[in-house]
Protein backbone atom coordinates (compact mmCIF):
# COMPACT_ATOMS: atom_id res chain seq x y z
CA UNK A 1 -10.89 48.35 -63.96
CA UNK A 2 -9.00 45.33 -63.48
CA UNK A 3 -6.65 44.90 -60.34
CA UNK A 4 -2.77 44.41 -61.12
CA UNK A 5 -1.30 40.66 -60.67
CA UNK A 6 1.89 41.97 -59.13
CA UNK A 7 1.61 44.88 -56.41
CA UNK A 8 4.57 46.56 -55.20
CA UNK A 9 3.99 48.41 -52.18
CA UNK A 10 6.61 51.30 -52.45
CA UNK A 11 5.43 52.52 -55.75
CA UNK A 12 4.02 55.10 -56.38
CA UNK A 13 0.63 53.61 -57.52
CA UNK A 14 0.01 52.00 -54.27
CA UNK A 15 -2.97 54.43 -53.59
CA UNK A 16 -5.07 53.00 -56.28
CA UNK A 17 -5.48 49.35 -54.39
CA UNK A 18 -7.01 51.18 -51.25
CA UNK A 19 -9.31 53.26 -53.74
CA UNK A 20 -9.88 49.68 -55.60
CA UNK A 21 -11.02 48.32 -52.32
CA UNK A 22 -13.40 50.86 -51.07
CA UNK A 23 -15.05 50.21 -54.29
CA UNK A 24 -16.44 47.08 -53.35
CA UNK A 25 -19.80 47.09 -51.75
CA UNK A 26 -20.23 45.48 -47.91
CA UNK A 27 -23.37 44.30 -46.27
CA UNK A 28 -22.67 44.49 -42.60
CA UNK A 29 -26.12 42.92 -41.67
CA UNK A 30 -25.76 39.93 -44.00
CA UNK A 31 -22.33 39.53 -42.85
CA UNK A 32 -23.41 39.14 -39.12
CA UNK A 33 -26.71 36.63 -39.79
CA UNK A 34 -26.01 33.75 -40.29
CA UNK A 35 -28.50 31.94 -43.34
CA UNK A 36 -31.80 30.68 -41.97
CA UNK A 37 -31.73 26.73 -41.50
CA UNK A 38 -33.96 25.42 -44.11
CA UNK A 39 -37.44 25.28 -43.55
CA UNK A 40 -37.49 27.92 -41.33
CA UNK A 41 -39.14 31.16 -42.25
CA UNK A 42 -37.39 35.07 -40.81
CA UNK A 43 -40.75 35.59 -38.56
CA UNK A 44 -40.05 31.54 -36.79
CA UNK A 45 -36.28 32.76 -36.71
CA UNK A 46 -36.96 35.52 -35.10
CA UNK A 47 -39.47 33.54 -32.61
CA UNK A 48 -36.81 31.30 -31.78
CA UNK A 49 -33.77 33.64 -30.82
CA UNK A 50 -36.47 35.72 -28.75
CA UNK A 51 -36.82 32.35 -26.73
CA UNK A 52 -33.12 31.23 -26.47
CA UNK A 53 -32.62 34.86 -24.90
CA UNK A 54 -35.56 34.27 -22.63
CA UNK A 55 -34.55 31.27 -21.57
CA UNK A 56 -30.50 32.23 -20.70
CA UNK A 57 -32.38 35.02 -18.59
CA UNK A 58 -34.16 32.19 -16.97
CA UNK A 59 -31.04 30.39 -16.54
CA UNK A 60 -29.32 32.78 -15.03
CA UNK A 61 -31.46 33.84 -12.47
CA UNK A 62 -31.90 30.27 -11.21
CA UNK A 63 -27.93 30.62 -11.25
CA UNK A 64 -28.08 33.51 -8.70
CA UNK A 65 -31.65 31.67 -6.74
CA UNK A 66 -29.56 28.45 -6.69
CA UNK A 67 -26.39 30.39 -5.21
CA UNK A 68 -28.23 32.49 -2.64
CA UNK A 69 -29.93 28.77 -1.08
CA UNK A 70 -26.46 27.61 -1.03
CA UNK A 71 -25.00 30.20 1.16
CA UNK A 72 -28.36 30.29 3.45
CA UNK A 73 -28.07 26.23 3.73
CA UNK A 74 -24.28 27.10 4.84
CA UNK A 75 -25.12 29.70 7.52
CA UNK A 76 -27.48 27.23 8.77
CA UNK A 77 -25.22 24.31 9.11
CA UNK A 78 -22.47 26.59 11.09
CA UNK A 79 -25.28 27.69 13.35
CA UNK A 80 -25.72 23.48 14.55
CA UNK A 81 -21.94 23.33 14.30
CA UNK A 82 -21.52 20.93 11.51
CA UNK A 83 -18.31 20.83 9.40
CA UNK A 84 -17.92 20.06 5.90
CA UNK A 85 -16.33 16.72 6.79
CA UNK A 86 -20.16 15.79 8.44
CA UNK A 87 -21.44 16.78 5.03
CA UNK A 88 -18.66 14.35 2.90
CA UNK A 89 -19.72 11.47 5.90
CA UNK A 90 -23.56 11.91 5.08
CA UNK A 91 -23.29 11.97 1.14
CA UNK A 92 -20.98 8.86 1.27
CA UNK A 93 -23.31 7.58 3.21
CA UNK A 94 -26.12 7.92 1.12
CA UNK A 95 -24.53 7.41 -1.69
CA UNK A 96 -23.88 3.73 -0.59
CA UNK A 97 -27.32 3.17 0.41
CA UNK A 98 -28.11 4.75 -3.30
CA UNK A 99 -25.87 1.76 -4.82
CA UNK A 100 -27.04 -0.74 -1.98
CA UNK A 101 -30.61 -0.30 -3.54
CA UNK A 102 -29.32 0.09 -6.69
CA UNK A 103 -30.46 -3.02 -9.61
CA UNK A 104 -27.27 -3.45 -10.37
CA UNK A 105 -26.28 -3.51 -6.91
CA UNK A 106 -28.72 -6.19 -5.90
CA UNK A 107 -28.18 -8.52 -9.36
CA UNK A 108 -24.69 -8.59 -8.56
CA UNK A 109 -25.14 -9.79 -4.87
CA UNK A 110 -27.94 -12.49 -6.25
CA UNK A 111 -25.16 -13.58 -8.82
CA UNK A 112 -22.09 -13.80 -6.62
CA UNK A 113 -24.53 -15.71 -4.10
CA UNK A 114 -25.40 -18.24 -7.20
CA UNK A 115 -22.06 -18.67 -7.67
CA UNK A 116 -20.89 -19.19 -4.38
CA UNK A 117 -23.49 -21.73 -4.22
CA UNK A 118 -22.79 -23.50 -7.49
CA UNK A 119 -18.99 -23.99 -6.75
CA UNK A 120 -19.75 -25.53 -2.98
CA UNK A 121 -22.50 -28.02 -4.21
CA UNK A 122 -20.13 -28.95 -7.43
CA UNK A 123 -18.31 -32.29 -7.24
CA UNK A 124 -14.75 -31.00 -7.48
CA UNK A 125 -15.14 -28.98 -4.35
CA UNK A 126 -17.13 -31.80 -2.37
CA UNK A 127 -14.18 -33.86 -3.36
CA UNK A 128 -11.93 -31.50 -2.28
CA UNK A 129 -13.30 -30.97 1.38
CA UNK A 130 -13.64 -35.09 1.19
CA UNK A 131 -9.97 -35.38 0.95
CA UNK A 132 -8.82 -33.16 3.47
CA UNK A 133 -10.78 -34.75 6.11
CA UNK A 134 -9.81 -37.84 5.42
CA UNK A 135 -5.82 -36.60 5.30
CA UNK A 136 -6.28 -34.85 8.44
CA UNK A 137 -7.61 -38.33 9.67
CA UNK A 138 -4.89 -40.49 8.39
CA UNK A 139 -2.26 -37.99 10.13
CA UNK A 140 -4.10 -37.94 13.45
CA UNK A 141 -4.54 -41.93 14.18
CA UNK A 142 -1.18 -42.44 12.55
CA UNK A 143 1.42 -43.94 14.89
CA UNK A 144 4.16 -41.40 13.92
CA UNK A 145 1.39 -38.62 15.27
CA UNK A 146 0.80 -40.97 18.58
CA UNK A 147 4.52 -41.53 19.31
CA UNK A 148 5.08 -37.61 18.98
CA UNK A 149 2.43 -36.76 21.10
CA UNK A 150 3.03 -39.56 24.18
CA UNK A 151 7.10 -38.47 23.62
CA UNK A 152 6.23 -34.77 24.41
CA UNK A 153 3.97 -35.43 27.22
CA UNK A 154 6.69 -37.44 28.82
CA UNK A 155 9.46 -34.93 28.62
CA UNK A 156 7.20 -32.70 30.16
CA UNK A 157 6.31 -34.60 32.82
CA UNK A 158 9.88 -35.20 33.52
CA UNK A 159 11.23 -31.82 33.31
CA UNK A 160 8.56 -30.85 36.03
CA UNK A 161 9.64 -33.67 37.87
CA UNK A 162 13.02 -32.24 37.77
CA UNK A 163 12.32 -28.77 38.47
CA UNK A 164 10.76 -29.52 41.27
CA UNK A 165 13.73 -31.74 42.62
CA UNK A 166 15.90 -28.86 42.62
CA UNK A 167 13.35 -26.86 44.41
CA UNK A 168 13.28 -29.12 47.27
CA UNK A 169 16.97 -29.76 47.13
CA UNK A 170 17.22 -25.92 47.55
CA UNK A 171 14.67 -25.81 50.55
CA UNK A 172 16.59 -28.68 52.57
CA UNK A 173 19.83 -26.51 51.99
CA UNK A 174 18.14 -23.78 53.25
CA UNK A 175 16.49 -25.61 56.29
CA UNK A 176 19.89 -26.76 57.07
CA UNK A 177 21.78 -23.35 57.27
CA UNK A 178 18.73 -22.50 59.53
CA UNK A 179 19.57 -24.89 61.87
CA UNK A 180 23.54 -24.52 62.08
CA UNK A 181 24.06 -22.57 65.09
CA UNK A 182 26.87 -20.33 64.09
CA UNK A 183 24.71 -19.43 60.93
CA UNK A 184 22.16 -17.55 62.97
CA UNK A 185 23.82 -13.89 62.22
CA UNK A 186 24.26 -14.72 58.56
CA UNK A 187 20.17 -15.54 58.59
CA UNK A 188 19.51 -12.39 59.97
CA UNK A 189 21.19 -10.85 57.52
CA UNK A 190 19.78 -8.46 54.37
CA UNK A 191 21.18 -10.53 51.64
CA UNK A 192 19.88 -14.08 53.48
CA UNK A 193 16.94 -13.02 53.33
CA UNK A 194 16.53 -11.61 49.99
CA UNK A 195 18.05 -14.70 48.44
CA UNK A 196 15.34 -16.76 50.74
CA UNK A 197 12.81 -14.87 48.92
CA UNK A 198 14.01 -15.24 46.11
CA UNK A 199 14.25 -19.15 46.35
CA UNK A 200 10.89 -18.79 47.74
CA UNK A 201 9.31 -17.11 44.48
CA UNK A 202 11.17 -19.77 41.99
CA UNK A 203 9.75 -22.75 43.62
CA UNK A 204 6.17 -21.38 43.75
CA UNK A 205 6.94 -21.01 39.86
CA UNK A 206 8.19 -24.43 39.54
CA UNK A 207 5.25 -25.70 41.36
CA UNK A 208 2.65 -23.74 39.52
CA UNK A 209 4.30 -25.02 36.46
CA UNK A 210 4.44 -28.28 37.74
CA UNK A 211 0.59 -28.18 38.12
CA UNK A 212 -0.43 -26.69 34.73
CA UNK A 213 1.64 -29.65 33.14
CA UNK A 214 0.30 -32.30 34.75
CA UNK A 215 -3.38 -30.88 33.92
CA UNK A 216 -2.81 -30.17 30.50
CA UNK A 217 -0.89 -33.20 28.83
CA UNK A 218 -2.92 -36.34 29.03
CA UNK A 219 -0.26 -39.28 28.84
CA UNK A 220 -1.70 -43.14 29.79
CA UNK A 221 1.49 -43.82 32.28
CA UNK A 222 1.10 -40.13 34.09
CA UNK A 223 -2.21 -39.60 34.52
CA UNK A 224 -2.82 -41.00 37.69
CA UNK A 225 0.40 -39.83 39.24
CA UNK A 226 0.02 -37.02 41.94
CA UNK A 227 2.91 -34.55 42.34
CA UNK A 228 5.36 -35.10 44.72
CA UNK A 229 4.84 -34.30 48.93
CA UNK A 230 7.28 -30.90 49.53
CA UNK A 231 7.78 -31.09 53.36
CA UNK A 232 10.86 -29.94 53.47
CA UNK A 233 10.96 -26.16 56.08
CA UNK A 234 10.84 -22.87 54.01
């Protein structure tokens, strides 16, 4: 009997699709087997799915082995105190002396090295380094150079020659007021002697400075000159 093209399910024939349908014969076992690969006979089939089982058994008790070490190698490192951040330290660690040894590792170093050596033996960098040199040559016997250098020298010498100038003027001052007689009470007093001081600690400054530039600039009309006698009282 031949099914109907058009099938309206609120008539009143709808009963005879669902008998139509149990009509038709299922195989539940071919359904859920899948065809053999070619080549392949049922008994080698068979064979074969018995080992894929076996070996997912395998598989997962090495799963459960593997997780079981894990936790014991845990335990272990809490008992000496080590934290995970010790274990991150010692796998970087050995992971760079993995890529340190690695071939790869070592061609790169030999051809960076090749390189490096190649571009300071070529011609364009030997030509380079040449003309630097001589610049820095040129600019260091130049006479624009030699004036600079013997003009700053001299204003150093001369503002240490002047510094200490005012430091002596300020010591004969203060010998002066020592030796007024009507000054003697305002000697004695706090803020005398706190500005003496203070004069005092400026012209050890001034002739410490004084000192350090005559030692370090080299000039052909000061370096035979010797600072200047102080013997005025402080």
């Amino acid at each position: 009997m031949g099914m109907p093209r058009d099938i309206n399910l609120n008539s009143p024939n709808k009963g005879l699709l669902a008998d139509a349908m149990t009509d038709v014969p299922v195989d539940s076992s071919a359904a859920a087997r899948t065809a053999a690969p070619e080549g392949l006979t049922a008994a080698e089939e068979e064979e074969l799915r018995a080992e894929i089982a076996k070996v997912e058994e395998e598989i997962g008790t090495l799963r459960q082995v593997l997780a079981a070490k894990e936790r014991h190698c845990g335990e272990l490192k809490r008992k000496l105190g080590l934290t995970p951040l010790d274990g991150l330290k010692q796998n970087l660690s050995k992971s760079w002396h993995d890529v340190q040894v690695s071939n790869a590792y070592v061609k790169t170093s030999e051809k960076l090295g090749e390189w490096n050596d190649k571009v300071t033996q070529s011609d364009l960098y030997l030509s380079a380094s040449s003309t630097l040199e001589d610049w820095n040559e040129k600019l260091t016997q130049s006479e624009a150079y030699k004036k600079t250098q013997e003009t700053l020298s001299q204003a150093g010498q001369k503002t240490s020659a002047a510094l200490s100038n005012v430091g002596s003027v300020i010591s004969r001052k203060l010998g002066d007021m020592r030796a007024h007689p009507f000054s003697h009470s305002f000697r004695n007093s706090a803020t005398f002697k706190s500005f003496e001081d203070r004069v005092g600690t400026i012209k050890s400054r001034v002739v410490g400075s004084r000192e350090n530039s005559t030692d370090g600039l080299h000039s052909p009309s000061g370096a035979g000159d010797k600072p200047p006698q102080d013997n005025a009282p402080f």
